[in-house]
Protein backbone atom coordinates (compact mmCIF):
# COMPACT_ATOMS: atom_id res chain seq x y z
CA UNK A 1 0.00 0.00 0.00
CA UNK A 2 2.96 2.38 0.83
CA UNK A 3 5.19 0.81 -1.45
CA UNK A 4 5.45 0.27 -4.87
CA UNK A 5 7.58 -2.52 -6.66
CA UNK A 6 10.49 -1.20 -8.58
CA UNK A 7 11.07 -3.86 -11.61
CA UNK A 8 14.00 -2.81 -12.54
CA UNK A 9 15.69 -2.83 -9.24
CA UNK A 10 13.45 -5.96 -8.44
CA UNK A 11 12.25 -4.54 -4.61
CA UNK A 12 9.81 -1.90 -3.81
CA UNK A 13 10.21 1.36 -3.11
CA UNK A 14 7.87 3.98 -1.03
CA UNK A 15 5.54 4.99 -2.67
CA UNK A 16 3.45 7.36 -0.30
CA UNK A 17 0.29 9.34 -1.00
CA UNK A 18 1.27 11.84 1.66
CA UNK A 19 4.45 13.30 3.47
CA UNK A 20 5.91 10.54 5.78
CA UNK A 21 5.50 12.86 8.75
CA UNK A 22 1.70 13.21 7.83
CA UNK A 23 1.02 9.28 8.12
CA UNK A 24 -0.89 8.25 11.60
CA UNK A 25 1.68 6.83 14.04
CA UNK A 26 0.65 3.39 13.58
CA UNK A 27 1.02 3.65 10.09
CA UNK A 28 4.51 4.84 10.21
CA UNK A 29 5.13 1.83 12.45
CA UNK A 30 3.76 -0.50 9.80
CA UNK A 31 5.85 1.30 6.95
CA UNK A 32 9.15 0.95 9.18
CA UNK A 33 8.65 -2.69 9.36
CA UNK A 34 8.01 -2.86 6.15
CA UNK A 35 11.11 -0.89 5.09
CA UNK A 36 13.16 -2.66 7.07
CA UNK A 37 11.92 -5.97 5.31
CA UNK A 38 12.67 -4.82 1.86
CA UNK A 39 15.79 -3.48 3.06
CA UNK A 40 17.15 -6.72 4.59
CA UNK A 41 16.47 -8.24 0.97
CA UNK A 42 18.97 -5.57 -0.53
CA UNK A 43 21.64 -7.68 -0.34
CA UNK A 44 20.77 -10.45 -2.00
CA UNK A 45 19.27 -8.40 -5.03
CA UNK A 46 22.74 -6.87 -5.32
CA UNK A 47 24.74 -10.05 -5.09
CA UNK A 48 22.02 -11.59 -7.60
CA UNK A 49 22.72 -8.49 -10.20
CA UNK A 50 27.05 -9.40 -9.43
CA UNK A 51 26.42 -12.74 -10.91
CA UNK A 52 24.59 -11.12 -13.99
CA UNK A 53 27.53 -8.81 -14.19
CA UNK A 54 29.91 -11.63 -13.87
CA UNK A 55 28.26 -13.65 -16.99
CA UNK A 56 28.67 -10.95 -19.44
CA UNK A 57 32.12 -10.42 -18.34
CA UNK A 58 32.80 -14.27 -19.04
CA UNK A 59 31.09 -14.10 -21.97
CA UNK A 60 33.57 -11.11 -23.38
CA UNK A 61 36.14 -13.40 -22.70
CA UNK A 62 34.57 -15.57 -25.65
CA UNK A 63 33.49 -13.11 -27.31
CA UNK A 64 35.45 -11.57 -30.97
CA UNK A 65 32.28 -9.62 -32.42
CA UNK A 66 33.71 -5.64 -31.04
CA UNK A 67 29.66 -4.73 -31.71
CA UNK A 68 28.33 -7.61 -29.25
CA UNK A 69 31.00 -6.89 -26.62
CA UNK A 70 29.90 -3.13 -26.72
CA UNK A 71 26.36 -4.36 -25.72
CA UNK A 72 27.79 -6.92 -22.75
CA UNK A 73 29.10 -3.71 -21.86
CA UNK A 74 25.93 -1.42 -22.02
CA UNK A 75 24.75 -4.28 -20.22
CA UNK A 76 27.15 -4.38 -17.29
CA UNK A 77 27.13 -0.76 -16.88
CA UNK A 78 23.14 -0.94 -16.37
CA UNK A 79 23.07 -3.80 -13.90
CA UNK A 80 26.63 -1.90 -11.76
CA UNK A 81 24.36 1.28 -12.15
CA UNK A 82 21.09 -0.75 -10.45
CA UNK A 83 23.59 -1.60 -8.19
CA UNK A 84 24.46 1.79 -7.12
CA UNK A 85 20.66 2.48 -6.82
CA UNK A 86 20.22 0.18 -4.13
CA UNK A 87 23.13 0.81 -2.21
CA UNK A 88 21.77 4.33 -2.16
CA UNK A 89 17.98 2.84 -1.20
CA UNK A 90 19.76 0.67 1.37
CA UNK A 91 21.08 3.44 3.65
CA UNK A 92 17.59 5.63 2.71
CA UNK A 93 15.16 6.51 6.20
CA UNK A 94 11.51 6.11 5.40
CA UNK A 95 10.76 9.39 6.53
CA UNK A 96 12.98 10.83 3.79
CA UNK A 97 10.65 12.78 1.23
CA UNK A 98 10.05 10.58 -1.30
CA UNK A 99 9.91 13.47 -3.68
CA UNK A 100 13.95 14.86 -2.19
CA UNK A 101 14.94 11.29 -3.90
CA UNK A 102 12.94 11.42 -6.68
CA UNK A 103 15.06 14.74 -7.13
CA UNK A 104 17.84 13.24 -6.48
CA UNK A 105 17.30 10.38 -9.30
CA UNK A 106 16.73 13.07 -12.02
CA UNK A 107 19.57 14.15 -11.27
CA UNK A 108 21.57 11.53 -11.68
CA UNK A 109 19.88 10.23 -15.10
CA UNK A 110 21.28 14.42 -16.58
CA UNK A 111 24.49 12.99 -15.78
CA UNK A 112 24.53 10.10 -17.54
């Protein structure tokens, strides 16, 4: 309900109709839990995307086509990217404003 799932990093994210502070109590206890659930399963999304990295880096090993190595690499650089995003979600309070990350994210896709 306060979460939505994020398929490309493959856990949800909050997703709140209101500021965090404006949430009854109870609710924000619920949410925390919650958070702290999705956040525990960080890990193992990251390690799962290091394993996708580490096939397409085998596979340039095998690889002599310059054009299909470029898009292993496009590849790779997605996935260590996705990465990155949920490193950054791990460490991110509930209460943050959803829309100070959402800022935050724009931001990052300019730089790209």
């Amino acid at each position: 309900m306060y979460f939505k799932h994020n398929p490309r990093l493959g856990i949800s994210l909050p997703d709140f109709p209101v500021s965090y502070d404006d949430l009854p109590a109870d609710v924000q206890e619920q949410v925390l839990v919650e958070w702290e659930n999705i956040r525990s399963s960080i890990p193992d999304q990251i390690m799962r995307f290091e394993r996708v990295i580490e096939t397409y880096l085998e596979a340039i090993h095998h690889e002599e086509n310059w054009d299909v190595i470029a898009s292993y690499f496009d590849q790779i650089a997605d996935y260590a990217s996705r990465i990155h995003d949920l490193n950054t979600w791990q460490r991110v309070d509930p209460s943050l404003s959803v829309q100070v990350l959402e800022t935050a994210a724009e931001h990052r896709d300019r730089e790209k």
